[in-house]
C-alpha atoms as a PDB file:
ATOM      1  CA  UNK A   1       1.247 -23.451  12.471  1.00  0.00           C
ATOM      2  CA  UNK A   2      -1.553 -25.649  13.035  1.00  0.00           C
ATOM      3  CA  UNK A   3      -2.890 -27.595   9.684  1.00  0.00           C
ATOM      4  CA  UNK A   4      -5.933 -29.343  10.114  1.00  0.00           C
ATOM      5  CA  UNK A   5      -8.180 -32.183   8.570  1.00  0.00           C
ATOM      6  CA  UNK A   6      -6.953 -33.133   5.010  1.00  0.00           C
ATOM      7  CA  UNK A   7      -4.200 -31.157   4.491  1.00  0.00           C
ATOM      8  CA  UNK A   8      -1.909 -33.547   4.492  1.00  0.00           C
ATOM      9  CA  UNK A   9      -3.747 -34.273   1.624  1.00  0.00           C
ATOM     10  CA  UNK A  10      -2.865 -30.979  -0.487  1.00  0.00           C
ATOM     11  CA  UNK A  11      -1.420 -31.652  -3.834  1.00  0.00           C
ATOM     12  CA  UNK A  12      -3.571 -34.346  -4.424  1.00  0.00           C
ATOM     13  CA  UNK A  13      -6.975 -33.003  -3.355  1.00  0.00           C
ATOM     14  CA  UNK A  14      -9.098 -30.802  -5.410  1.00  0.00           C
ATOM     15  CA  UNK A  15      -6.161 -29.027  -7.280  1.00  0.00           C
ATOM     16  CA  UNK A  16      -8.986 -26.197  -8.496  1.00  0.00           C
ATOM     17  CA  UNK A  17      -9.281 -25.235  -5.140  1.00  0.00           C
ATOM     18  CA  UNK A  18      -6.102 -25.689  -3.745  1.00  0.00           C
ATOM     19  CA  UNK A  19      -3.690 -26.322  -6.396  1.00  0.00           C
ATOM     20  CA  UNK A  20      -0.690 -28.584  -6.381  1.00  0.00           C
ATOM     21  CA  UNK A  21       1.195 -27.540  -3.854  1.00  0.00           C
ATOM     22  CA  UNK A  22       2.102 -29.775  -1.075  1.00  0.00           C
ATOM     23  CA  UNK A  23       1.928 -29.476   3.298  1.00  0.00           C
ATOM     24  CA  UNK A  24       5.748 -29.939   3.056  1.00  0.00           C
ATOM     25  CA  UNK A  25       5.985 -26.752   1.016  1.00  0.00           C
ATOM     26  CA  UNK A  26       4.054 -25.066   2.368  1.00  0.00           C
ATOM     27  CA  UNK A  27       5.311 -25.196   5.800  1.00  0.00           C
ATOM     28  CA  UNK A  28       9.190 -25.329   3.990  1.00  0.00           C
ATOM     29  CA  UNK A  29       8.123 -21.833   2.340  1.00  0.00           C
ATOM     30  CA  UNK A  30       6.898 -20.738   5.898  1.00  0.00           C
ATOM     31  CA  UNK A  31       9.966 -21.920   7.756  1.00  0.00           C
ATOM     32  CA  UNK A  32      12.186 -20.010   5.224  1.00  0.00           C
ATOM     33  CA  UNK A  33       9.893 -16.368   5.284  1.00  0.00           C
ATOM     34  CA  UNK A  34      10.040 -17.331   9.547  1.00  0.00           C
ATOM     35  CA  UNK A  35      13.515 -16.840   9.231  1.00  0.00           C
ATOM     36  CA  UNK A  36      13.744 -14.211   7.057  1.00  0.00           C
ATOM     37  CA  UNK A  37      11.716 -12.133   9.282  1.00  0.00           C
ATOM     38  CA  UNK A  38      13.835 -13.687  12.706  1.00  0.00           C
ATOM     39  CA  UNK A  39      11.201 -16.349  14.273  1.00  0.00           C
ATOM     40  CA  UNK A  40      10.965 -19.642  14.689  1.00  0.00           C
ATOM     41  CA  UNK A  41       7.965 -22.142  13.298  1.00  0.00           C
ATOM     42  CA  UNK A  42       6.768 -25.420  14.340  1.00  0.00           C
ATOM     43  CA  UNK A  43       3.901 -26.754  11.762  1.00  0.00           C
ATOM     44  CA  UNK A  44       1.918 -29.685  13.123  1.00  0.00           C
ATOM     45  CA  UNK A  45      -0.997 -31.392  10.976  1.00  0.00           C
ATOM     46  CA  UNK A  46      -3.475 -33.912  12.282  1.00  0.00           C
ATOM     47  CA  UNK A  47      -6.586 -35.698  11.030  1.00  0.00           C
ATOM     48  CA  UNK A  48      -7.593 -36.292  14.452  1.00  0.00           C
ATOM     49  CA  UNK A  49     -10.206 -33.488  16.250  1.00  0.00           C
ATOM     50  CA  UNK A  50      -8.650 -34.475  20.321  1.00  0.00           C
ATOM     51  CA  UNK A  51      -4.982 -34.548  19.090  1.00  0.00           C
ATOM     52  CA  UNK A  52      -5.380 -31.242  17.387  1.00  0.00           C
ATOM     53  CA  UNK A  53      -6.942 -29.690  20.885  1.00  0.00           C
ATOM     54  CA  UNK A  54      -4.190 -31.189  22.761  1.00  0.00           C
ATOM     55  CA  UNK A  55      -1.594 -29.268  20.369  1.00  0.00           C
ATOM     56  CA  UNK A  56      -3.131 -26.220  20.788  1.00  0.00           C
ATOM     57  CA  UNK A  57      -3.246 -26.853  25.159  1.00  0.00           C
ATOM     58  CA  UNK A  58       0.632 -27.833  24.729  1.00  0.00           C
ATOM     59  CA  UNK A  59       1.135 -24.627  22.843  1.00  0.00           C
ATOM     60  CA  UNK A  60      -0.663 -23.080  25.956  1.00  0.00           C
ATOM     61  CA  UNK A  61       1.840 -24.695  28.269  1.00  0.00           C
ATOM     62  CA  UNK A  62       4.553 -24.128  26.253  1.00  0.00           C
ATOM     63  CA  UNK A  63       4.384 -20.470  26.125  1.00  0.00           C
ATOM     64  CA  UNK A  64       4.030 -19.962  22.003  1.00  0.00           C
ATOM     65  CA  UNK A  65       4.042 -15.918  21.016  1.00  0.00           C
ATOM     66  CA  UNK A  66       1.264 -16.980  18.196  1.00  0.00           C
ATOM     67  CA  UNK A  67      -1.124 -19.180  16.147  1.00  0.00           C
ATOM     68  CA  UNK A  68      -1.338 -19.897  12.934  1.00  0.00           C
ATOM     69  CA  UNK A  69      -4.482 -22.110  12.310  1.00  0.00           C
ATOM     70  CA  UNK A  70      -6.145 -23.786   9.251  1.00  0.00           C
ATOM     71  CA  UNK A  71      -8.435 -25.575  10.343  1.00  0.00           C
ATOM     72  CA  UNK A  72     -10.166 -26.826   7.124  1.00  0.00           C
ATOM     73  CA  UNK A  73     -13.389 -28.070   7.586  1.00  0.00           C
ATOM     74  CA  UNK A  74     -13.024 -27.803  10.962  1.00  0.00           C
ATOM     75  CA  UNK A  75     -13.693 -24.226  10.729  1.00  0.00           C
ATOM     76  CA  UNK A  76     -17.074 -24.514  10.358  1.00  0.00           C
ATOM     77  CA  UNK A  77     -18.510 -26.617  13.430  1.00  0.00           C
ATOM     78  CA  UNK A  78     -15.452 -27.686  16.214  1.00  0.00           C
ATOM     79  CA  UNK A  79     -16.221 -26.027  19.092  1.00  0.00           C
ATOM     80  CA  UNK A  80     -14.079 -28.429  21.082  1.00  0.00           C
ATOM     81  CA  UNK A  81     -10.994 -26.094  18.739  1.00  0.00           C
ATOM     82  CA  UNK A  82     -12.734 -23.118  19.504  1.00  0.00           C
ATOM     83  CA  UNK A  83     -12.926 -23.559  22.981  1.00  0.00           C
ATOM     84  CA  UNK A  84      -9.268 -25.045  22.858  1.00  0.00           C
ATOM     85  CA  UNK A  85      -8.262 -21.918  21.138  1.00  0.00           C
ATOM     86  CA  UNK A  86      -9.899 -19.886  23.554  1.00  0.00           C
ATOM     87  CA  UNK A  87      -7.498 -20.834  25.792  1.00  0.00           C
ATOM     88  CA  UNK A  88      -4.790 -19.078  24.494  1.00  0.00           C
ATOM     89  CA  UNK A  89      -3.773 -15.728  25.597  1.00  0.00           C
ATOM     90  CA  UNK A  90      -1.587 -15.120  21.829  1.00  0.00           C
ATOM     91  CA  UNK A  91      -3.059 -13.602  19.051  1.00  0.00           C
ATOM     92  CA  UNK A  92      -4.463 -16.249  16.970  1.00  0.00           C
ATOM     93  CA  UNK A  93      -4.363 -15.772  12.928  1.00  0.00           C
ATOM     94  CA  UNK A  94      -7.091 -17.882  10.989  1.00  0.00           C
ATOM     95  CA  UNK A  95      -6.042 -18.873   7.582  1.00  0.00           C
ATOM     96  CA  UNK A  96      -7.299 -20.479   4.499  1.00  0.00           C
ATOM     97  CA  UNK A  97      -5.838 -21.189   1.098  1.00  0.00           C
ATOM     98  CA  UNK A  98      -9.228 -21.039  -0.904  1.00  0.00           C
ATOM     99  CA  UNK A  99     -11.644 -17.940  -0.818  1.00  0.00           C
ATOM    100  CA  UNK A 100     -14.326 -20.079   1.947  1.00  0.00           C
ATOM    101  CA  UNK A 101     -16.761 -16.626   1.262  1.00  0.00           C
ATOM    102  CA  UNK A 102     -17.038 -17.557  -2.405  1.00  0.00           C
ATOM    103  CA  UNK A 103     -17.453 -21.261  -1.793  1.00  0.00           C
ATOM    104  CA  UNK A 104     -20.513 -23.622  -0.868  1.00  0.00           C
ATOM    105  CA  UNK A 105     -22.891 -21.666   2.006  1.00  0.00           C
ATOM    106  CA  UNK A 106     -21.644 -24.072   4.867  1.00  0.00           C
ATOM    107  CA  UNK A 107     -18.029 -22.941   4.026  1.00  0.00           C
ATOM    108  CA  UNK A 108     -19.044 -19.276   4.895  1.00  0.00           C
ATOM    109  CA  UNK A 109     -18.917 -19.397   8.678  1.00  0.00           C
ATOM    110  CA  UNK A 110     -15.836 -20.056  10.818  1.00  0.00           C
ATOM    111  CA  UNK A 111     -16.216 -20.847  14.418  1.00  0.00           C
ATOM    112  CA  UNK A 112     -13.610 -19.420  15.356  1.00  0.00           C
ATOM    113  CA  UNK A 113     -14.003 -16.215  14.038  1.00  0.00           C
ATOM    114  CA  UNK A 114     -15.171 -14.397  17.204  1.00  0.00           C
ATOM    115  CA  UNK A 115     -11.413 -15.248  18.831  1.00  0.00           C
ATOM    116  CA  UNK A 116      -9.117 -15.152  16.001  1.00  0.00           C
ATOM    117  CA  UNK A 117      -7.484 -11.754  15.959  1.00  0.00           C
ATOM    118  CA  UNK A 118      -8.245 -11.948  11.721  1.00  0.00           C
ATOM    119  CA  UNK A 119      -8.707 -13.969   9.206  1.00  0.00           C
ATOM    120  CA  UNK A 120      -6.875 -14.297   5.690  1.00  0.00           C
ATOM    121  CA  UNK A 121      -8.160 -16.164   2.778  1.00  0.00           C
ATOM    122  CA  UNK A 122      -8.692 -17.215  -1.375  1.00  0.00           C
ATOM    123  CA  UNK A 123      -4.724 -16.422  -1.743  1.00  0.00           C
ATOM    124  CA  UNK A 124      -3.185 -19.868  -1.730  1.00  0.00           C
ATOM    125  CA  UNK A 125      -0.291 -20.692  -0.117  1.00  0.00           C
ATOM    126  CA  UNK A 126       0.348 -16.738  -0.045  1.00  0.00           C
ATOM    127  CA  UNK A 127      -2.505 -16.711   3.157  1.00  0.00           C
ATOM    128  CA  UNK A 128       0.033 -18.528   4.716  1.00  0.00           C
ATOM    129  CA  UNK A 129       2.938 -16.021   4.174  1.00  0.00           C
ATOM    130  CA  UNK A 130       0.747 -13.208   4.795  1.00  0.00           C
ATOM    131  CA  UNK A 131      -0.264 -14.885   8.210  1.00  0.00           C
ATOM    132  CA  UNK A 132       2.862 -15.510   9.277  1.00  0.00           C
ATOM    133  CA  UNK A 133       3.746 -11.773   8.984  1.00  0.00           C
ATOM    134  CA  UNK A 134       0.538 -10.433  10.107  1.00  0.00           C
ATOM    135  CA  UNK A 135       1.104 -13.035  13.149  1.00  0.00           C
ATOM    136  CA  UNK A 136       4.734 -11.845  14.349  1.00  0.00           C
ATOM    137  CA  UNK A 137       3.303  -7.977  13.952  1.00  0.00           C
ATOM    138  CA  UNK A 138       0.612  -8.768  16.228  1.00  0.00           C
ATOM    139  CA  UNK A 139       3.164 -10.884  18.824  1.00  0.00           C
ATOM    140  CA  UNK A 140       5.573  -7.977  18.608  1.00  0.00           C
ATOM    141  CA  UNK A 141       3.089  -5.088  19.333  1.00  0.00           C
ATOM    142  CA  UNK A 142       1.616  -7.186  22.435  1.00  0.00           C
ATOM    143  CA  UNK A 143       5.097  -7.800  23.433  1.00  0.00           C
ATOM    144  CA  UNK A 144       6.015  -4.193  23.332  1.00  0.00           C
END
């Protein structure tokens, strides 16, 4: 689970948009639904473009089955993360908590849509859950 720009924020940044919940539960709601369904979760969060792309290219060398990704405002312009993500040979799940097709125009395009196996959005922390089980479908089915 990667969690981009900001999120380390959530809880305290515009609570309209993406309530009050916090990165910590978020990813302690994903780590308990991970082991409900038998996987295992790492979560990583970084303000910082180059230390995100080098998480993805250790997830490369580390052999991961999947990607989670919210990017935030990433989304809209890093190619350096799409081209990092491109990399990877795992189906790649795009997430966001707010609705980014109902929000301001620049919001409306994701970079990496072109590689991302899907993308889930406007559900709040729920677009993580449903990510995470849309992810390990899509790792199993390649695997089988």
């Amino acid at each position: 689970m990667l969690h981009g720009i900001n999120h380390n924020m959530f809880g305290k940044r515009d609570p309209k948009q993406y309530g009050t919940i916090t990165l910590e539960q978020i990813d302690a709601q994903l780590a308990d639904l991970a082991r409900e369904l038998g996987v295992s979760i790492e979560s990583y969060q970084t303000n910082c473009e180059g230390a995100m792309c080098e998480r993805i290219h250790q997830a490369y060398q580390d052999g991961v089955d999947a990607v989670l990704i919210n990017a935030g405002a990433w989304t809209h312009y890093s190619y350096g993360l799409r081209d990092a993500l491109a990399i990877l040979t795992v189906p790649i799940v795009e997430l966001h908590m707010s609705n980014i097709h109902a929000r301001e125009e620049f919001r409306h395009k994701s970079v990496f849509a072109e590689i991302a196996l899907g993308q889930i959005c406007g559900f709040g922390v729920d677009s993580y859950l449903l990510a995470l089980r849309a992810a390990v479908s899509a790792a199993k089915a390649k695997q089988a």
